[in-house]
N, C-alpha and C. Protein backbone atom coordinates (compact mmCIF):
# COMPACT_ATOMS: atom_id res chain seq x y z
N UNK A 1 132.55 116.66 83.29
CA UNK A 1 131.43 115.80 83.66
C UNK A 1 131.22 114.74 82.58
N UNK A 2 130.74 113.70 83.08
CA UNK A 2 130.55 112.47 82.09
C UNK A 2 129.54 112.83 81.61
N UNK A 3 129.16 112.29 80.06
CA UNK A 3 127.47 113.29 79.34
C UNK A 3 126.81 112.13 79.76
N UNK A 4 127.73 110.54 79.90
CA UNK A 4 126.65 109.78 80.19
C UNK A 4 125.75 109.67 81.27
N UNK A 5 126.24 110.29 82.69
CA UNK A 5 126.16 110.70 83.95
C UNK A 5 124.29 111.56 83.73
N UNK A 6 123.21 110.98 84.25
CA UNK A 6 122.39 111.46 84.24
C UNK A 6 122.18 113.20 85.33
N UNK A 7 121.82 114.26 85.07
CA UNK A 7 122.14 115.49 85.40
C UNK A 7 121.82 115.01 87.12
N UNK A 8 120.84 114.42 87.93
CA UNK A 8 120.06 114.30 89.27
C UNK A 8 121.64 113.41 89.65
N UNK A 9 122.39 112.48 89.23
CA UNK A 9 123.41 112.03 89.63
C UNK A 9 124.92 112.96 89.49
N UNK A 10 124.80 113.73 89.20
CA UNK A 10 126.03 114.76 88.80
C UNK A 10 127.00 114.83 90.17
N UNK A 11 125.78 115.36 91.80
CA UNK A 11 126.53 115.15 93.09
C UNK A 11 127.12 113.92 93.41
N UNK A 12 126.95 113.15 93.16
CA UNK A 12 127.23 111.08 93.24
C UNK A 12 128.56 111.62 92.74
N UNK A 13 128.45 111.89 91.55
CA UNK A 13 129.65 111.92 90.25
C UNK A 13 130.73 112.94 91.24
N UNK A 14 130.30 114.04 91.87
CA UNK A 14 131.41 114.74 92.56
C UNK A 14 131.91 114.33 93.32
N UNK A 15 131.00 113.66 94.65
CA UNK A 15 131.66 112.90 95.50
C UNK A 15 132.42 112.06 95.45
N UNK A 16 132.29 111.25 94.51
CA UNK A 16 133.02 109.95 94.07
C UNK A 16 134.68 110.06 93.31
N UNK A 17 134.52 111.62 93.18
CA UNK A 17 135.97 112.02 92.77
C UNK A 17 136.44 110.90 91.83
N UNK A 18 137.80 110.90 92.39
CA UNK A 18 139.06 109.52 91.58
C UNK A 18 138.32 108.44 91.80
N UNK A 19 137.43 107.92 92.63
CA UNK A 19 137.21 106.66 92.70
C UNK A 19 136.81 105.68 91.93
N UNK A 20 137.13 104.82 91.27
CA UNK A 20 136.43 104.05 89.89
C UNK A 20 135.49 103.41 90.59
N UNK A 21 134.61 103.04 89.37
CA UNK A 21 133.54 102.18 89.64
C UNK A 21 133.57 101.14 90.10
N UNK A 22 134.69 100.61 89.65
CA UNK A 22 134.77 98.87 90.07
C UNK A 22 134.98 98.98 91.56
N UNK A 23 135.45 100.03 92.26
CA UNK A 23 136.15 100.07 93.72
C UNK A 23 134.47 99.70 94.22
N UNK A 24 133.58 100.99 94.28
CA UNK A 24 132.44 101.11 94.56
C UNK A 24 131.46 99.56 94.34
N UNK A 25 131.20 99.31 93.16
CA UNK A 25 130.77 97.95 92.60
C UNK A 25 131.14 97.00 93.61
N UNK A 26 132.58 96.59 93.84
CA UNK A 26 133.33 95.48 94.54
C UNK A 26 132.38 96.03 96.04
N UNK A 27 132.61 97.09 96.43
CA UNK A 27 132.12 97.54 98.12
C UNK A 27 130.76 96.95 97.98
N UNK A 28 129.89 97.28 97.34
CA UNK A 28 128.15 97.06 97.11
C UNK A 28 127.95 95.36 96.88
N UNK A 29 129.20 95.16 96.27
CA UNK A 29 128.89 93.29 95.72
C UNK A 29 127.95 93.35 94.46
N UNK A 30 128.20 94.09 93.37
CA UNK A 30 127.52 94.25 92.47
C UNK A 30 128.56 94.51 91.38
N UNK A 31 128.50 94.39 90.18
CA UNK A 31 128.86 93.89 88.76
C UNK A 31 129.27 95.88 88.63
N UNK A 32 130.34 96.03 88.04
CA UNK A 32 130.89 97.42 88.04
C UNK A 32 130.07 97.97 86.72
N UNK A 33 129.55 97.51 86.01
CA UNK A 33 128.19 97.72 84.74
C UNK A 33 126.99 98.20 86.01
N UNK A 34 127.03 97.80 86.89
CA UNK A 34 125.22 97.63 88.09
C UNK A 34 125.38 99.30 87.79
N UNK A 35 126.93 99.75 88.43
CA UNK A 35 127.12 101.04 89.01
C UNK A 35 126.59 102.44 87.92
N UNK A 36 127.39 101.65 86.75
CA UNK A 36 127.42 102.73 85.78
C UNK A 36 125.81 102.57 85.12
N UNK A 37 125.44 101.79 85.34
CA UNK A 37 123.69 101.79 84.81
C UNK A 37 122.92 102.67 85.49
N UNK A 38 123.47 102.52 86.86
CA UNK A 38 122.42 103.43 87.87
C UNK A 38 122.68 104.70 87.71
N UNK A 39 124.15 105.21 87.27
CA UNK A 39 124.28 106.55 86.91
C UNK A 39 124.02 107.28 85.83
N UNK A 40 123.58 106.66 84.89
CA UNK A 40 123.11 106.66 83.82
C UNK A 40 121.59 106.77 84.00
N UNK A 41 120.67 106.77 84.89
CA UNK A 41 119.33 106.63 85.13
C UNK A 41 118.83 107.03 86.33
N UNK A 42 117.37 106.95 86.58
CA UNK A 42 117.09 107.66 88.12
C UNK A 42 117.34 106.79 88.85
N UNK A 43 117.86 106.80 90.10
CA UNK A 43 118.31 105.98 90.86
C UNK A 43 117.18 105.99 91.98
N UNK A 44 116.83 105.14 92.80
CA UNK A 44 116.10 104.80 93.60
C UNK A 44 116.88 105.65 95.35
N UNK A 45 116.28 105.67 96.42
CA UNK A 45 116.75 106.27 97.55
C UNK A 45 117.29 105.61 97.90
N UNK A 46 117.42 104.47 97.92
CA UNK A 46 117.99 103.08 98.67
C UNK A 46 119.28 103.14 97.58
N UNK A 47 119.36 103.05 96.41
CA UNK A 47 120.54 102.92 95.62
C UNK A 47 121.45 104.24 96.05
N UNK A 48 121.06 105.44 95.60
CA UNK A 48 121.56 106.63 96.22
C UNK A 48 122.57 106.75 97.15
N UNK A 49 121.97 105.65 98.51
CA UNK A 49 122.48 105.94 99.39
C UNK A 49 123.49 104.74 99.88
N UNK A 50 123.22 103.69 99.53
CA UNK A 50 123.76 102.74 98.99
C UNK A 50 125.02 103.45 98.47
N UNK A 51 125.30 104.04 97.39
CA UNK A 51 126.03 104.34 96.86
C UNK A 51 127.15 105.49 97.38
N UNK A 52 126.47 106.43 98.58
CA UNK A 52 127.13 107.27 98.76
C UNK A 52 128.33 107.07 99.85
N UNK A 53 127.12 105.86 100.76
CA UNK A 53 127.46 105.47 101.73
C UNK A 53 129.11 104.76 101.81
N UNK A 54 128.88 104.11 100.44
CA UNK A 54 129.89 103.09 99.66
C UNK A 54 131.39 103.96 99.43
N UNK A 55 131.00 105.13 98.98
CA UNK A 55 132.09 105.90 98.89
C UNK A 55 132.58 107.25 99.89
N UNK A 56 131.73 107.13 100.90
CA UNK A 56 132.28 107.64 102.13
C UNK A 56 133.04 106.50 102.73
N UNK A 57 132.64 105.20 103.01
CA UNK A 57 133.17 103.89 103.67
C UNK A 57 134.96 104.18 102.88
N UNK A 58 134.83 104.21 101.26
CA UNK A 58 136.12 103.84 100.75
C UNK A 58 137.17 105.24 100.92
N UNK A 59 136.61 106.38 100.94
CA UNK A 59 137.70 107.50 101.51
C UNK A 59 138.17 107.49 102.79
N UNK A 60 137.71 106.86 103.88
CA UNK A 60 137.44 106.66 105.21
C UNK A 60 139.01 105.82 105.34
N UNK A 61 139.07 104.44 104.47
CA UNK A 61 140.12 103.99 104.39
C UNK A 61 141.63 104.55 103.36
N UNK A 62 140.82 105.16 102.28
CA UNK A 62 142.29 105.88 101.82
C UNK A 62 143.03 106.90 102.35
């Protein structure tokens, strides 16, 4: 686990497996720093899902 990874984001962090940030970032249209800030902190419901959504969309295609 990343220590920087805030503990409430840890499931994000599983789901997201191999996927780098920048993949996710590029999907959202946001700066690959946006991503790792939000995981680093409490994330809002809208970001959350935003985010999960982002990396169900990108396994969908791999």
């Amino acid at each position: 686990m990343d220590p920087k990874v805030l503990p409430e984001n840890v499931p994000i962090l599983e789901e997201k497996g191999e996927i780098p940030y920048w993949e996710i970032a590029s999907r959202l249209g946001v700066h690959v720093n946006t991503i790792r800030n939000w995981m680093k902190s409490s994330m809002s419901q809208k970001q959350r899902e935003m985010v999960l959504e982002a990396i169900k969309a990108i396994k969908e295609i791999k």
